[in-house]
Protein backbone atom coordinates (compact mmCIF):
# COMPACT_ATOMS: atom_id res chain seq x y z
CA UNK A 1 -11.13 -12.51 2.58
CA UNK A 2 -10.33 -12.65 6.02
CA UNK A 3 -7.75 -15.92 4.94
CA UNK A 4 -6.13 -13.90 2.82
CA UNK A 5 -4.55 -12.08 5.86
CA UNK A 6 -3.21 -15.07 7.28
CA UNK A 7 0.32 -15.70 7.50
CA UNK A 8 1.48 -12.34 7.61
CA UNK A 9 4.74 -10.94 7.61
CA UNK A 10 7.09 -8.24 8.16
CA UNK A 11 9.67 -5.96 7.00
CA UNK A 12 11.91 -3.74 7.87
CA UNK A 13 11.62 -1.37 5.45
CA UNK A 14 12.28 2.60 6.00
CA UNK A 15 9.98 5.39 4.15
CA UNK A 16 11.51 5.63 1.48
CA UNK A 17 10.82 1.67 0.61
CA UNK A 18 7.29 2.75 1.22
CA UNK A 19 7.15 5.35 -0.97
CA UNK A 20 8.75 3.85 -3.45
CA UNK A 21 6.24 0.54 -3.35
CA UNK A 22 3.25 3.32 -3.01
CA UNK A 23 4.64 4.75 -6.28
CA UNK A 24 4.75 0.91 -8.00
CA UNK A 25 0.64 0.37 -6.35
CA UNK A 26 -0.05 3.58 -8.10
CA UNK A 27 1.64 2.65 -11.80
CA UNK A 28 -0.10 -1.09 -11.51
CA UNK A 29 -3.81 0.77 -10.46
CA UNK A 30 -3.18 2.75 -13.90
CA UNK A 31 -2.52 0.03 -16.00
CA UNK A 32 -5.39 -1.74 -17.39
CA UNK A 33 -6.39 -4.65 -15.69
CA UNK A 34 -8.96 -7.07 -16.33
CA UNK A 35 -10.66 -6.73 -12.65
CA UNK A 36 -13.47 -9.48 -14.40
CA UNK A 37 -10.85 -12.11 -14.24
CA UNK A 38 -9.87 -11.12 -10.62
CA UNK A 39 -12.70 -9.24 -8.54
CA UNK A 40 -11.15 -9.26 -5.48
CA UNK A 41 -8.02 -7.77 -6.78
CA UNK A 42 -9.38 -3.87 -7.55
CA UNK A 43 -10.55 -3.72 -3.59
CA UNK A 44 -7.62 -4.91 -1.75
CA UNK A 45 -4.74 -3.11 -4.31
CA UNK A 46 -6.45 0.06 -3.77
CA UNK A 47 -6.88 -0.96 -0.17
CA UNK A 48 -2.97 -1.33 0.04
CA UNK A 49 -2.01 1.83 -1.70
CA UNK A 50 -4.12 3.77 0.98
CA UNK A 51 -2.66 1.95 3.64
CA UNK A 52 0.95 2.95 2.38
CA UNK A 53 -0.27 6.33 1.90
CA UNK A 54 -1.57 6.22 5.71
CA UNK A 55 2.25 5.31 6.73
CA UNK A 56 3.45 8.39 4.68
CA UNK A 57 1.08 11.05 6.37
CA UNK A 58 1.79 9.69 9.49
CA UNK A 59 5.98 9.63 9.54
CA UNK A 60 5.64 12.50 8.26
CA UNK A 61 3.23 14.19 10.94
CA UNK A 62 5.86 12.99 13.84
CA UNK A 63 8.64 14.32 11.56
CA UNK A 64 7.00 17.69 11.54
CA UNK A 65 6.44 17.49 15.01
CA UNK A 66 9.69 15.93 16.52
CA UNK A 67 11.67 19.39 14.82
């Protein structure tokens, strides 16, 4: 899985992008999906919605803490 992460990229999104795409991980992981057909899938999309969640709790800790 490791080529998977390979090229990477990145955005310049602000929070609110990241909720919203944490909102869209969280509508796909309750549809129903055929995780036979695609075994690796299950893992990593639940892998990305808690590393969006991650990004949440943490702009929101230093937004607590900056007031």
């Amino acid at each position: 899985m490791e080529e998977d992460r390979n090229p990477q990229i990145k955005v310049d999104w602000g929070i609110n992008d990241v909720r919203i795409l944490h909102d869209a991980m969280e509508c796909y992981i309750s549809t129903e999906i055929d995780y036979d057909k695609h075994s690796y899938e299950k893992e990593h999309v639940e892998g990305m919605k808690k590393t969006l969640y991650s990004m949440i709790l943490e702009f929101n800790y230093h937004r607590l803490n900056s007031d």
